[in-house]
C-alpha atoms as a PDB file:
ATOM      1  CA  UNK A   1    -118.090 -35.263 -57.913  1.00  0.00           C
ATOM      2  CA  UNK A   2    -121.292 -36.057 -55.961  1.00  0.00           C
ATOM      3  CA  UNK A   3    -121.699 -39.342 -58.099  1.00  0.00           C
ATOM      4  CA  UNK A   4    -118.238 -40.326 -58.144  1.00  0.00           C
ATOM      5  CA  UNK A   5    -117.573 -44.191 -57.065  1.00  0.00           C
ATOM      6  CA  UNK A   6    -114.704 -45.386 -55.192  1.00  0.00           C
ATOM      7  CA  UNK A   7    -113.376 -48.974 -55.716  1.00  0.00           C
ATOM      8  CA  UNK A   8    -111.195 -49.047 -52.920  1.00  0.00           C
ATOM      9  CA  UNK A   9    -108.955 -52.116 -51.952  1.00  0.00           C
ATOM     10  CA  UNK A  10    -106.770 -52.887 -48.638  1.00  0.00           C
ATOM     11  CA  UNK A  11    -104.131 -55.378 -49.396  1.00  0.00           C
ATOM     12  CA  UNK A  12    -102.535 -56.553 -46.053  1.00  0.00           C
ATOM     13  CA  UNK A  13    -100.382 -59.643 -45.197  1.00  0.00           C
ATOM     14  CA  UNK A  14    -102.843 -61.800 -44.469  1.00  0.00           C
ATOM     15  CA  UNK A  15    -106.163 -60.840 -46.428  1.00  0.00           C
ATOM     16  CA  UNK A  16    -107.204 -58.677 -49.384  1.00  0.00           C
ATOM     17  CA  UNK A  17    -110.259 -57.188 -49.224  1.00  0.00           C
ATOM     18  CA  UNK A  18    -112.517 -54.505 -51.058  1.00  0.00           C
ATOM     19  CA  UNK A  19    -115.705 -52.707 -51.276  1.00  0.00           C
ATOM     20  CA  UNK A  20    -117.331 -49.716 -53.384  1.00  0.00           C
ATOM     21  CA  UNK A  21    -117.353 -46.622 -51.327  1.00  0.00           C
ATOM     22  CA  UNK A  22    -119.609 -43.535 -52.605  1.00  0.00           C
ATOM     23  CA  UNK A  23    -118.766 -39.429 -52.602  1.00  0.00           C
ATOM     24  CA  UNK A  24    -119.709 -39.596 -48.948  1.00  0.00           C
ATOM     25  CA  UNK A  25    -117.266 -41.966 -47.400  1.00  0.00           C
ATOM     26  CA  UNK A  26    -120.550 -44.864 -47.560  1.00  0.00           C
ATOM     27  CA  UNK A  27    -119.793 -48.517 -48.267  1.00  0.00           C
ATOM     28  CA  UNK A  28    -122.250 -48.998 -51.057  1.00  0.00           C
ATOM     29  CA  UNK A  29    -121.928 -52.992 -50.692  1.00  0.00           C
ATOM     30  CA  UNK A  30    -120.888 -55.144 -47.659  1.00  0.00           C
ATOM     31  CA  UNK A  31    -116.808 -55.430 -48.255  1.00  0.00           C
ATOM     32  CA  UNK A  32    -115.299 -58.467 -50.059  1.00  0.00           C
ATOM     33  CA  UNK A  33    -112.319 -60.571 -48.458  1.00  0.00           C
ATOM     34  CA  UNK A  34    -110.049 -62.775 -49.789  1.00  0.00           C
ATOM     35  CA  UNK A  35    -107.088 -64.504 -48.057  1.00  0.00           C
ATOM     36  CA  UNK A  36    -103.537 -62.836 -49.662  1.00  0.00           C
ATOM     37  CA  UNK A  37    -102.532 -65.945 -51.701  1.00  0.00           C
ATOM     38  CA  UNK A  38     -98.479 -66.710 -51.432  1.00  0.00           C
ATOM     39  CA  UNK A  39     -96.365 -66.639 -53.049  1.00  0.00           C
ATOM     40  CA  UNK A  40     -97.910 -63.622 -54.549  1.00  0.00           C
ATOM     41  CA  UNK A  41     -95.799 -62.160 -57.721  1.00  0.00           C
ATOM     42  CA  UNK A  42     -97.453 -58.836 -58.708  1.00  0.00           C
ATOM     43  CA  UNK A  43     -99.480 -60.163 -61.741  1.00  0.00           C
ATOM     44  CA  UNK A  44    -101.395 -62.577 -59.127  1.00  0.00           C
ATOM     45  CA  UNK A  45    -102.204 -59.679 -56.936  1.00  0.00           C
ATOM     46  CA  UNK A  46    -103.689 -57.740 -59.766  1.00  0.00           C
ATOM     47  CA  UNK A  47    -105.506 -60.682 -60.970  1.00  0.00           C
ATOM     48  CA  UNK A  48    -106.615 -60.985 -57.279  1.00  0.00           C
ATOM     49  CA  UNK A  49    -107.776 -57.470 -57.105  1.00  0.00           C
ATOM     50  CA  UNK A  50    -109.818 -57.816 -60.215  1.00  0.00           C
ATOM     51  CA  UNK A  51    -111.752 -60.969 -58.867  1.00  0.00           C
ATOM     52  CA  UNK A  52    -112.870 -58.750 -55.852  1.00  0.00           C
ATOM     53  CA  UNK A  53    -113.818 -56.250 -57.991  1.00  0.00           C
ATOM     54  CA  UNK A  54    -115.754 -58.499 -60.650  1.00  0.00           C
ATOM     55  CA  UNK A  55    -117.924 -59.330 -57.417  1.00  0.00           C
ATOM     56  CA  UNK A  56    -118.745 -55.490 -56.236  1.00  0.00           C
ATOM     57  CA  UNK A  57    -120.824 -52.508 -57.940  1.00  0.00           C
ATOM     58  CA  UNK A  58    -119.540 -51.095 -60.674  1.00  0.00           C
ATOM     59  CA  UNK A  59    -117.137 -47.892 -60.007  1.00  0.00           C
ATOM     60  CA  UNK A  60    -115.779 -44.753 -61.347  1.00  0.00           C
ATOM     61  CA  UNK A  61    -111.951 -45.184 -59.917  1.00  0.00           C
ATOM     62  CA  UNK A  62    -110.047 -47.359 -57.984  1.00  0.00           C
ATOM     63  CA  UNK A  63    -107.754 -46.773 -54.752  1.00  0.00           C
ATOM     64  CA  UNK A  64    -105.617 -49.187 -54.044  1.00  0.00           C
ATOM     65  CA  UNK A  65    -103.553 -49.417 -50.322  1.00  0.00           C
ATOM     66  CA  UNK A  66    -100.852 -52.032 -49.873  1.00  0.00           C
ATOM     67  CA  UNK A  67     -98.164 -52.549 -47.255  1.00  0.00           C
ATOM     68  CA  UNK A  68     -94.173 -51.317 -48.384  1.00  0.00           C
ATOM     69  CA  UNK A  69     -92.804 -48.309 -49.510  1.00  0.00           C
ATOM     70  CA  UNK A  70     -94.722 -46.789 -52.509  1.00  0.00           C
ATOM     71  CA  UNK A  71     -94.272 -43.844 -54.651  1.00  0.00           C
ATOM     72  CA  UNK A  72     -96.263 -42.464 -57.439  1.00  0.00           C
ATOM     73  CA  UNK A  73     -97.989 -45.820 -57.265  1.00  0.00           C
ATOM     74  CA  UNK A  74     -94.704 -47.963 -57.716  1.00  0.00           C
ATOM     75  CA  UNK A  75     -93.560 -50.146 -55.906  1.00  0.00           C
ATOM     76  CA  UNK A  76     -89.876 -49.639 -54.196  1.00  0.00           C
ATOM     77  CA  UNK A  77     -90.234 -52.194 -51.883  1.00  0.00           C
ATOM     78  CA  UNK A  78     -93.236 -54.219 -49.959  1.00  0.00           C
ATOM     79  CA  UNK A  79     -92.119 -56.440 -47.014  1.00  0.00           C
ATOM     80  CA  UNK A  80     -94.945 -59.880 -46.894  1.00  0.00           C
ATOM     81  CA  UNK A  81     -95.208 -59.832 -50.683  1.00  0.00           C
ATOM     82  CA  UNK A  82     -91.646 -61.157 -51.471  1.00  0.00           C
ATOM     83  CA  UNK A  83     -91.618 -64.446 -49.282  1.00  0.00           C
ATOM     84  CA  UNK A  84     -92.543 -67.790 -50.197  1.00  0.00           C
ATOM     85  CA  UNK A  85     -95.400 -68.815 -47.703  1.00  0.00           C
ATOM     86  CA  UNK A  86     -96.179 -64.620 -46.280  1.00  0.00           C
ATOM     87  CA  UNK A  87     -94.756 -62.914 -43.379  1.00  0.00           C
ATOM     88  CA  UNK A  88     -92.094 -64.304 -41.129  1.00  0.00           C
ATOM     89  CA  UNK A  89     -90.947 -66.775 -44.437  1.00  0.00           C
ATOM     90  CA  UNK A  90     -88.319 -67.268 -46.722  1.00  0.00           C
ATOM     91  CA  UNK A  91     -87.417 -64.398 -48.744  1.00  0.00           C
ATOM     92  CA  UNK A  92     -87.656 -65.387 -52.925  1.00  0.00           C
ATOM     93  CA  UNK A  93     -84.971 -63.345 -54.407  1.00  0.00           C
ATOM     94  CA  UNK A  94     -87.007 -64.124 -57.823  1.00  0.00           C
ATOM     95  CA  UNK A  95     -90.049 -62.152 -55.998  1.00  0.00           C
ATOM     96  CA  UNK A  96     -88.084 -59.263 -54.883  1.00  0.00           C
ATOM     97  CA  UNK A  97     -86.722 -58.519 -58.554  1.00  0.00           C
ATOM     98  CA  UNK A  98     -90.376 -58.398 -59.935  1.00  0.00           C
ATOM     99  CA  UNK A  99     -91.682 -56.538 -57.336  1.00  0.00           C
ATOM    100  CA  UNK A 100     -89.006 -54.068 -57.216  1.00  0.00           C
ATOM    101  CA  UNK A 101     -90.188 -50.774 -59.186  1.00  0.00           C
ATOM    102  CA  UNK A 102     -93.181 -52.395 -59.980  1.00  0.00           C
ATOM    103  CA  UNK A 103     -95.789 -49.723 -61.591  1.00  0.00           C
ATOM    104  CA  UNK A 104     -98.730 -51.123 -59.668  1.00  0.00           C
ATOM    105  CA  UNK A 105    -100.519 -47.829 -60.662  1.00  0.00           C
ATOM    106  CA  UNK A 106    -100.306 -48.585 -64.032  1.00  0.00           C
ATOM    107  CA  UNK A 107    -101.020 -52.127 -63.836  1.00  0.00           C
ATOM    108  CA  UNK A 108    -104.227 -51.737 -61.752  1.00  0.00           C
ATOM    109  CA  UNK A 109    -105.231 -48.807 -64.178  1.00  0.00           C
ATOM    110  CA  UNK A 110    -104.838 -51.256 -67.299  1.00  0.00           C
ATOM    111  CA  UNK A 111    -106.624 -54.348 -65.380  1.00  0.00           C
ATOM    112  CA  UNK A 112    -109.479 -52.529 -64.694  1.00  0.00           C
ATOM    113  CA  UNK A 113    -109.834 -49.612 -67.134  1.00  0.00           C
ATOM    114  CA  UNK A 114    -110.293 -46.997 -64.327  1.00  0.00           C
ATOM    115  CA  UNK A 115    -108.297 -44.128 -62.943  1.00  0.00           C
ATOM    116  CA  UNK A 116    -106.110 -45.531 -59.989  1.00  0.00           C
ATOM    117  CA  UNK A 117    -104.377 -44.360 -57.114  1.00  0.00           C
ATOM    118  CA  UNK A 118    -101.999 -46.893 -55.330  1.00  0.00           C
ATOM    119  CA  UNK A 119    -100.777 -45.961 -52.097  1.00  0.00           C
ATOM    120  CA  UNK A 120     -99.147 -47.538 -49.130  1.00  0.00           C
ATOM    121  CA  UNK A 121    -102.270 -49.077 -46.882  1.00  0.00           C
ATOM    122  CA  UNK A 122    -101.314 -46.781 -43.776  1.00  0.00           C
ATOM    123  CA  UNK A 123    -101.610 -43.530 -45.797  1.00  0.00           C
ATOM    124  CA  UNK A 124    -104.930 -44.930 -47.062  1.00  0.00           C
ATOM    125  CA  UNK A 125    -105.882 -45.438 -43.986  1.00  0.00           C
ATOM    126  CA  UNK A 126    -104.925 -42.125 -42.484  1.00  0.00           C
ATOM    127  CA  UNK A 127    -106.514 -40.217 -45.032  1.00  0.00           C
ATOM    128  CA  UNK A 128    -110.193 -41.786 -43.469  1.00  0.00           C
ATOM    129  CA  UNK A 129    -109.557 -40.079 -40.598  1.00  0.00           C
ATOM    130  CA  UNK A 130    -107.524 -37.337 -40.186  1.00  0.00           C
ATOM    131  CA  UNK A 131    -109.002 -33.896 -39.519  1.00  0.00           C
ATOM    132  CA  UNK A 132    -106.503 -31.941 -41.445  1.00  0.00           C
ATOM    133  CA  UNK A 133    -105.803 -29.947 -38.592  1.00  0.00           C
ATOM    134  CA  UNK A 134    -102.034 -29.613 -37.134  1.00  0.00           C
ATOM    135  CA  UNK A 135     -99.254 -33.186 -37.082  1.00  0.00           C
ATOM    136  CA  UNK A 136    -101.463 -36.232 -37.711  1.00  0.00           C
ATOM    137  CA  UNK A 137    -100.054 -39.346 -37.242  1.00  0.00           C
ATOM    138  CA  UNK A 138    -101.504 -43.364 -37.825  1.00  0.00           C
ATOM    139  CA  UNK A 139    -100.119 -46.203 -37.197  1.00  0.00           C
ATOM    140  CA  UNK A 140    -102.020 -49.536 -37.965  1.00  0.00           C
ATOM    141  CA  UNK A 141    -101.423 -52.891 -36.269  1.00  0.00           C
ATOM    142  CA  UNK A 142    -101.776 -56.128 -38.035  1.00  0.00           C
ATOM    143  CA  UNK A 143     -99.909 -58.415 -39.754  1.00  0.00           C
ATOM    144  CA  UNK A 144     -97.371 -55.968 -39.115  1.00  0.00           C
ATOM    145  CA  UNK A 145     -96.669 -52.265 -38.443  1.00  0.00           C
ATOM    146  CA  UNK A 146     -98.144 -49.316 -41.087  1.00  0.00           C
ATOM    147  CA  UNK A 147     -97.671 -45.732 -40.608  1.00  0.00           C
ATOM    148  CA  UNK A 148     -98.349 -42.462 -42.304  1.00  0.00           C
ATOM    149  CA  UNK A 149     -97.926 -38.737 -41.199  1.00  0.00           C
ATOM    150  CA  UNK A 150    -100.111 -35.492 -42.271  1.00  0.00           C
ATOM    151  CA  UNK A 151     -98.854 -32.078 -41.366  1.00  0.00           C
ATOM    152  CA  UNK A 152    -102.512 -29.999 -41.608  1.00  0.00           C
ATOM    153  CA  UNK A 153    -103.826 -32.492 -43.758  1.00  0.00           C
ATOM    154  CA  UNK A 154    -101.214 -32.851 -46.458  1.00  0.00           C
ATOM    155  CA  UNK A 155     -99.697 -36.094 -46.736  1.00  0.00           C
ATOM    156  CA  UNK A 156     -95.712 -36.124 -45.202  1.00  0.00           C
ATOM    157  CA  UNK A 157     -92.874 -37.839 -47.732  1.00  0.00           C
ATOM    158  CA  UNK A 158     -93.452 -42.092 -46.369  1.00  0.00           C
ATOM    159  CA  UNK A 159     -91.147 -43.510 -44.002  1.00  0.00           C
ATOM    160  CA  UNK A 160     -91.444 -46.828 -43.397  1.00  0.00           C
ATOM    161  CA  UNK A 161     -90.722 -47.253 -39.609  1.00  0.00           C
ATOM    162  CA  UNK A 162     -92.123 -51.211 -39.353  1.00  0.00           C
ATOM    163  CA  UNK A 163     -88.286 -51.752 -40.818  1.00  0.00           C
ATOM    164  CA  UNK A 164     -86.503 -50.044 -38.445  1.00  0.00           C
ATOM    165  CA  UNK A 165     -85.129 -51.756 -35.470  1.00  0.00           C
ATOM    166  CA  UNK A 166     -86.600 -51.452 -31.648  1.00  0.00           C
ATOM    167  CA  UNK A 167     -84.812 -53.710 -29.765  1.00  0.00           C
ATOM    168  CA  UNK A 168     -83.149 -57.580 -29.802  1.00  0.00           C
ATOM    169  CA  UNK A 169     -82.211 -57.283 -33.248  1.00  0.00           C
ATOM    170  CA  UNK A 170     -86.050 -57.020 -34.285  1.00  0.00           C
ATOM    171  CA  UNK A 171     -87.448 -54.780 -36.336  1.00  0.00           C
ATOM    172  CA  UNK A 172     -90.973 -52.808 -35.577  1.00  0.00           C
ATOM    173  CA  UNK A 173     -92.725 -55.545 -37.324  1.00  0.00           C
ATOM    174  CA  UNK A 174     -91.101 -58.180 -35.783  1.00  0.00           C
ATOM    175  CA  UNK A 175     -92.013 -56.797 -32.402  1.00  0.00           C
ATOM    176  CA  UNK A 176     -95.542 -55.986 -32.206  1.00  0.00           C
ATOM    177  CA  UNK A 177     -96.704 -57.887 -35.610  1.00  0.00           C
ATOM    178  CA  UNK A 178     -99.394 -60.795 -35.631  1.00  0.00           C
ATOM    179  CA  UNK A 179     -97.244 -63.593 -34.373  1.00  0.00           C
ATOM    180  CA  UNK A 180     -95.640 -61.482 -31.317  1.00  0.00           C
ATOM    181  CA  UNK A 181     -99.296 -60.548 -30.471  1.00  0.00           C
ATOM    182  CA  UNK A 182    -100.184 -64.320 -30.534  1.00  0.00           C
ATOM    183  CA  UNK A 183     -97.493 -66.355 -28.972  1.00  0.00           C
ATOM    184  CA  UNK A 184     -97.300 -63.357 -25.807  1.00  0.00           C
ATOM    185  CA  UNK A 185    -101.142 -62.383 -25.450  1.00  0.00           C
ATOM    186  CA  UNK A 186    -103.314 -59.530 -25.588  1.00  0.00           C
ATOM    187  CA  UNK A 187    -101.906 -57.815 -22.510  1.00  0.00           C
ATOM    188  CA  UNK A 188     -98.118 -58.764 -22.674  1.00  0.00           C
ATOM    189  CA  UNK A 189     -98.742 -57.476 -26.324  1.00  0.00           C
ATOM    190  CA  UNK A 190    -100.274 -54.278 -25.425  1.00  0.00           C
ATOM    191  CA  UNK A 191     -97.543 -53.118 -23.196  1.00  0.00           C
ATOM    192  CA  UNK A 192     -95.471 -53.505 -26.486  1.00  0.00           C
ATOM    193  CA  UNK A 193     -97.515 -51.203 -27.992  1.00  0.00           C
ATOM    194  CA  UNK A 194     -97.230 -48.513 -25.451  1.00  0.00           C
ATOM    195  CA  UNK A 195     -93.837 -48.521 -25.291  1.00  0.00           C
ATOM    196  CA  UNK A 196     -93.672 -48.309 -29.119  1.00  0.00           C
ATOM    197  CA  UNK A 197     -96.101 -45.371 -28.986  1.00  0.00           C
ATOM    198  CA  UNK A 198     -93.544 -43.683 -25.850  1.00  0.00           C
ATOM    199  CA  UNK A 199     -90.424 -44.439 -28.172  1.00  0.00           C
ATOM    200  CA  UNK A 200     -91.925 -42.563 -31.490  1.00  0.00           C
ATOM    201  CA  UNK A 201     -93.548 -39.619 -29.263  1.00  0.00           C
ATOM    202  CA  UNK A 202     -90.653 -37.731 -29.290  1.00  0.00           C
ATOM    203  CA  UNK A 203     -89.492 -38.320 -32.911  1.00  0.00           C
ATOM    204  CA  UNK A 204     -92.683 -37.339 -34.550  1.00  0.00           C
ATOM    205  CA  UNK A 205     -94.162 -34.640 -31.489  1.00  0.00           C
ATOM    206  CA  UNK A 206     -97.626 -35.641 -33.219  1.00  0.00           C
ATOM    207  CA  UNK A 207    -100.879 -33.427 -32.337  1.00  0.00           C
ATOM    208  CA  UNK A 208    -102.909 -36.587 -32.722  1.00  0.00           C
ATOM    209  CA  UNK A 209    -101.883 -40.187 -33.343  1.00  0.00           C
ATOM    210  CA  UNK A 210    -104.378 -42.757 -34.339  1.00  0.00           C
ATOM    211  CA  UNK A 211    -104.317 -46.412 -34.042  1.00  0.00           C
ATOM    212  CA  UNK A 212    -105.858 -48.606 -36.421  1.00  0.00           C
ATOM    213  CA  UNK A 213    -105.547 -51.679 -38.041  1.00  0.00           C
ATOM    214  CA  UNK A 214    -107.602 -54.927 -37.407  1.00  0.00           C
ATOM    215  CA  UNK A 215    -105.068 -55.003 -34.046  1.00  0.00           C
ATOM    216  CA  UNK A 216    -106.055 -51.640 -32.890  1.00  0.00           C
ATOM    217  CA  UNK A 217    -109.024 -53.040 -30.764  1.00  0.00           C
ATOM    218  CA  UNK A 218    -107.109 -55.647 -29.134  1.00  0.00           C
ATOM    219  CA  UNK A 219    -104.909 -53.034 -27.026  1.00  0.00           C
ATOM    220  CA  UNK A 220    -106.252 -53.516 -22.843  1.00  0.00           C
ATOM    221  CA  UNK A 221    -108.060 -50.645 -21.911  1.00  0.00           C
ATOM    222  CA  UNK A 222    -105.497 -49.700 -19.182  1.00  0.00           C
ATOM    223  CA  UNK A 223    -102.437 -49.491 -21.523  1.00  0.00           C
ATOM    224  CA  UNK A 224    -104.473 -47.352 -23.956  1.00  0.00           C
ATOM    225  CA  UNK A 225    -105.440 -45.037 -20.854  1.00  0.00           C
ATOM    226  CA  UNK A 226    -101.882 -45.145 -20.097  1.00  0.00           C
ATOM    227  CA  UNK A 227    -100.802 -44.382 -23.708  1.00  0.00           C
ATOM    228  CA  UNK A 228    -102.347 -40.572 -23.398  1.00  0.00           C
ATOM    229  CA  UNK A 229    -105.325 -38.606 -24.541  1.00  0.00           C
ATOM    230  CA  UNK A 230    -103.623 -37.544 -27.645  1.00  0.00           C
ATOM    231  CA  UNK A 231    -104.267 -41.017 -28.897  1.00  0.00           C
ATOM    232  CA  UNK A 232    -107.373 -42.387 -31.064  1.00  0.00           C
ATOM    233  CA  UNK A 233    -108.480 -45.722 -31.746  1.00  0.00           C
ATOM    234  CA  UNK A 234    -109.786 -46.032 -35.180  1.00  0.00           C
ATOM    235  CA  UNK A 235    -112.492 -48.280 -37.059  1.00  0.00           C
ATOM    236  CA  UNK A 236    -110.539 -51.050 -39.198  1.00  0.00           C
ATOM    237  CA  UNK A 237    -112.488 -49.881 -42.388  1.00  0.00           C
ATOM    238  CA  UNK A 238    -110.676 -46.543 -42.431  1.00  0.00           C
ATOM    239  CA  UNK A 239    -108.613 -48.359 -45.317  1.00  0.00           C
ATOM    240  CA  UNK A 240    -111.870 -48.501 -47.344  1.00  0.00           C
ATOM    241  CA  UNK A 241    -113.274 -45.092 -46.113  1.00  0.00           C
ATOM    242  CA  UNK A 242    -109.731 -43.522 -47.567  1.00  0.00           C
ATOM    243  CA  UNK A 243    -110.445 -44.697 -50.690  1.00  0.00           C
ATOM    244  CA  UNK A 244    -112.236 -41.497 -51.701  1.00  0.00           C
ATOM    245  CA  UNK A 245    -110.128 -38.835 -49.677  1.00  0.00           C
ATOM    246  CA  UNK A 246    -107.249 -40.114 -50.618  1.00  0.00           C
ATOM    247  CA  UNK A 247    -107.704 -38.936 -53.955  1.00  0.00           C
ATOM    248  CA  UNK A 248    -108.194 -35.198 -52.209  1.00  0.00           C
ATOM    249  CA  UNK A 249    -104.482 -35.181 -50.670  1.00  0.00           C
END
């Protein structure tokens, strides 16, 4: 619908932030940030969510994109969300009971009285820019790693490759997440990045893979070049943009 409002949110490991997008992918108001607050049980994250909102236009529906693996809007697991201080901390077994099947859907739906679609942040993001044409593939770099994969614009069954392991005992996140890209460097970093991208090549034989993520920009220009031309650096507000053609997958 031509006047339909998205409230659409991008929960990430280290910030929370939100804006109301309109029928044509526009950010109606500048977006809203807010640092993730830890430890962060699901009712604090919905009662975080609903503070951003209380502070934007008001909107028609809500989309919702937060790292893990999430189906139907539930939550199976999310990997920053159960630790006591955020990523790289303690695990709180008490946090990974209440998140686990956790109907975020429902609970974002009842919070703010407004259809909602919750989804994992990469396949939010994905949805802002795929073309719908052929094996689309995004991966985001930030606090960690996010991906999502579209076969002609349909969104592919979620597999959450940040857990998987690359090398050393460390998993994707570990590897080329915030703290790697800080204690190495940009360039030492990037290299990281390209060999990540040359591992998953020939698992996923993607038409297109984009890169995106508040990280994205931070790859050196002569790994990207090196990377291949198959490859597309993204804007960082593709998980707002998603919001709304998200709800068209």
């Amino acid at each position: 619908m031509a006047d339909e409002m998205t409230l659409a949110i991008d929960c990430g490991g280290g910030g929370i932030k939100a804006s109301v997008v309109d029928a044509q992918g526009t950010l109606i108001a500048p977006a809203r940030r807010t640092p993730t607050p830890y430890p962060l049980p699901p009712e604090l994250l919905v009662e975080t969510v609903v503070g951003l909102a209380g502070s934007l236009p008001r909107a028609t529906r809500v989309t919702m994109g937060m790292p893990g693996m999430i189906r139907h809007g539930v939550v199976v697991t999310t990997p920053h969300y159960i630790t006591k201080d955020g990523p790289r901390s303690r695990v709180l077994p008490e946090l990974v009971e209440r998140w686990s099947r956790f109907d975020m859907g429902r609970a974002i739906h009842t919070a703010l009285g407004l259809p909602a679609l919750v989804r994992n942040d990469a396949e939010v993001a994905g949805a802002g820019v795929i073309t719908g044409t052929g094996l689309e593939m995004i991966i985001t770099l930030g606090t960690g790693l996010g991906n999502a994969v579209f076969d002609g614009g349909r969104l592919a069954p979620h597999v959450e490759v940040s857990q998987g392991f690359v090398r050393w005992g460390l998993t994707y996140d570990d590897y080329i997440g915030e703290h790697e890209r800080l204690r190495l460097g940009d360039a030492h970093w990037s290299r990281r990045v390209r060999r990540v991208v040359d591992g998953l090549r020939p698992m996923y034989m993607w038409d297109r893979l984009y890169l995106g993520g508040g990280n994205s920009k931070r790859i050196t220009v002569l790994n990207l070049q090196r990377m291949g031309e198959d490859i597309v650096v993204v804007p960082n507000d593709a998980g707002l943009v998603g919001g709304v053609r998200s709800w068209e997958l």
